[in-house]
Protein backbone atom coordinates (compact mmCIF):
# COMPACT_ATOMS: atom_id res chain seq x y z
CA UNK A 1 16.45 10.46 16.03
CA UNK A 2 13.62 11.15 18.31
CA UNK A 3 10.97 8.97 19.87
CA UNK A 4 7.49 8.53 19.28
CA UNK A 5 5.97 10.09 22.66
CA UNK A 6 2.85 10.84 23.90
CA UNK A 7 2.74 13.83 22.05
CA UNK A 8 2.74 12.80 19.24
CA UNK A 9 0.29 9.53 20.01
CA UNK A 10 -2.45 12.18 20.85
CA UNK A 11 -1.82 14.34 17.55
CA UNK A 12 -2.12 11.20 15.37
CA UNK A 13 -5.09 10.44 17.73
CA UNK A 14 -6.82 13.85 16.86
CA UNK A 15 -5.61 13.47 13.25
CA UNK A 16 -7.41 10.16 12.94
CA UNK A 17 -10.60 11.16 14.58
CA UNK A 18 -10.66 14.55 11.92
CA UNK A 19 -10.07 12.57 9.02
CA UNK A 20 -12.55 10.13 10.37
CA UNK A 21 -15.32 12.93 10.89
CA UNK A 22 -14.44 14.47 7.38
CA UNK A 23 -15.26 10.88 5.99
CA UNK A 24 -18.57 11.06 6.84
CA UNK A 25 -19.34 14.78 6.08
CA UNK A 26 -18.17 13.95 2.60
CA UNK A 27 -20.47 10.98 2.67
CA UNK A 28 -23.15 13.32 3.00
CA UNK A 29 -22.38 16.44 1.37
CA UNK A 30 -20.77 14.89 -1.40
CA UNK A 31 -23.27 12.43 -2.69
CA UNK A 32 -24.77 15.66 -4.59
CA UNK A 33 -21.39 16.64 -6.07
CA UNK A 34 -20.50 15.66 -9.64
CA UNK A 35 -17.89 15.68 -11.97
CA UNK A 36 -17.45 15.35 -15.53
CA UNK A 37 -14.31 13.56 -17.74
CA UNK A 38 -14.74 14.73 -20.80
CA UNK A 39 -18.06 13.39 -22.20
CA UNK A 40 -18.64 10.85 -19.05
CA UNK A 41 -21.12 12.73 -16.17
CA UNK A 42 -19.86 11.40 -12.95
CA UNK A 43 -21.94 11.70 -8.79
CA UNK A 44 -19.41 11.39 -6.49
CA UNK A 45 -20.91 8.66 -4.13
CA UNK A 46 -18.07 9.32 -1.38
CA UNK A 47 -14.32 10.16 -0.50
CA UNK A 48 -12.64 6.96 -0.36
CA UNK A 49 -8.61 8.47 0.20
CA UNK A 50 -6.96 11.67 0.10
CA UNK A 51 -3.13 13.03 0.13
CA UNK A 52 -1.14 15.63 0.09
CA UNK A 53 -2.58 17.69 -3.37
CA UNK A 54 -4.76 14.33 -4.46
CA UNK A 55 -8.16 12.93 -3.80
CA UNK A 56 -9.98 9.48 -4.49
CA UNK A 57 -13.51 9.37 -4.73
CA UNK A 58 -16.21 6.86 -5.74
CA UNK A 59 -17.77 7.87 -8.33
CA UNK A 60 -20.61 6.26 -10.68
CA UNK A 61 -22.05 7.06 -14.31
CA UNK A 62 -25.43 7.52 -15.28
CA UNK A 63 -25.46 3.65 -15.73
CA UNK A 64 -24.60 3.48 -12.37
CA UNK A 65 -21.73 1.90 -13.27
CA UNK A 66 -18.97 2.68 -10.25
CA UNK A 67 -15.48 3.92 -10.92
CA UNK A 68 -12.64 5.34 -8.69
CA UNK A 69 -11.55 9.25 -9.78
CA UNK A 70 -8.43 10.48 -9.15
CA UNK A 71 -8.18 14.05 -8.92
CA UNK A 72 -4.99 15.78 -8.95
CA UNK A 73 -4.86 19.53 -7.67
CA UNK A 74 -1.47 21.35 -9.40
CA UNK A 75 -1.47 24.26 -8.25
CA UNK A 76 2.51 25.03 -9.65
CA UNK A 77 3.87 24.49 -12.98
CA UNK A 78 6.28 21.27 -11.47
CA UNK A 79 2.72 19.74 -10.14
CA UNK A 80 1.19 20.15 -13.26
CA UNK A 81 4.40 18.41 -15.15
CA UNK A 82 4.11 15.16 -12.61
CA UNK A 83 0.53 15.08 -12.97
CA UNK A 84 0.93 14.92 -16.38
CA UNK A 85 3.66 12.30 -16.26
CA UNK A 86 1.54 10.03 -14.21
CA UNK A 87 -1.08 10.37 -16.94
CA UNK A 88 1.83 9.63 -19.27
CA UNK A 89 2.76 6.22 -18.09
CA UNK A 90 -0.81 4.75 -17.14
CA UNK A 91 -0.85 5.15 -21.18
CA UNK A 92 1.88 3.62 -21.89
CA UNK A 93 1.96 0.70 -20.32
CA UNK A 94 -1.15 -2.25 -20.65
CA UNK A 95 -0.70 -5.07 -18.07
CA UNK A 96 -2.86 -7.13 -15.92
CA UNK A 97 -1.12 -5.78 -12.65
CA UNK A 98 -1.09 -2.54 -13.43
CA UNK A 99 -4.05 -0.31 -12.62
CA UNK A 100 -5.17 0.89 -16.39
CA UNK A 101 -6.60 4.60 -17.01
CA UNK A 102 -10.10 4.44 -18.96
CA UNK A 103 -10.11 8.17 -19.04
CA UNK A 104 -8.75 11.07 -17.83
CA UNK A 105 -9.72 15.36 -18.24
CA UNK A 106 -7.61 18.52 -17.24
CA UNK A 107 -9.25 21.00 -15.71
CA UNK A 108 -8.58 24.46 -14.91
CA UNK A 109 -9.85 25.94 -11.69
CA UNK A 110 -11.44 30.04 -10.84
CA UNK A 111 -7.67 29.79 -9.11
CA UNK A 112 -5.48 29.48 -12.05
CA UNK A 113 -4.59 25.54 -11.15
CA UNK A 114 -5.04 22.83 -13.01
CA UNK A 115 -7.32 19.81 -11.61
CA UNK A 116 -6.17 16.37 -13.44
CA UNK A 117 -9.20 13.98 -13.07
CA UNK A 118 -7.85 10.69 -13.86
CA UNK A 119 -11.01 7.79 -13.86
CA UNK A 120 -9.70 4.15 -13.18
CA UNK A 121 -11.36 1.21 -12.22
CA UNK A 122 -13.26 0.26 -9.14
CA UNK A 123 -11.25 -2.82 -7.72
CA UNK A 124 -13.72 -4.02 -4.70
């Protein structure tokens, strides 16, 4: 078991301040970008998380209605099987403390993946 030195304080330092910078590029840059769920056109307002192969944006309708959009890069078979499962059991399951799924699109990229776009609701 090894300590958390000042090594690796100053990478999580730099990690912060880069994911902190890339906020506000996408803030910018991404305020033009939109997406479509199957009939629903969708501006991506701004990032609000991302992980390993997933994002979270904000996202509104034509409406302006605001949503959050999941979107799922599988880029293997096994990703595109849990990304499929995930869609699976936000389906099956209705209650009031579970986040529900009002739509979701698969979408297959110039790259061969698949891109799940799963659209939830905007909790404030």
């Amino acid at each position: 078991m090894s300590a958390y030195g000042p090594l690796a304080m100053v990478a999580d330092v730099f990690s912060g301040i880069y994911a902190w910078v890339t906020s506000l590029c996408c803030a910018v840059t991404c305020s033009t970008q939109s997406m479509q769920v199957n009939e629903r056109n969708l501006r991506v307002v701004k990032l609000l998380a991302e992980g390993g192969f997933s994002f979270v944006y904000l996202v509104e309708d034509d409406e302006k209605k605001k949503y959050a959009l999941k979107k799922v890069l599988a880029q293997l078979p096994e990703a595109s099987e849990l990304a499929r499962w995930e869609v699976q059991v936000h389906q099956s399951f209705k209650h009031a403390n579970l986040m529900p799924l009002i739509d979701h699109a698969v979408v297959s990229t110039a790259s061969g993946a698949e891109e799940f776009r799963l659209l939830m609701p905007l909790y404030p």
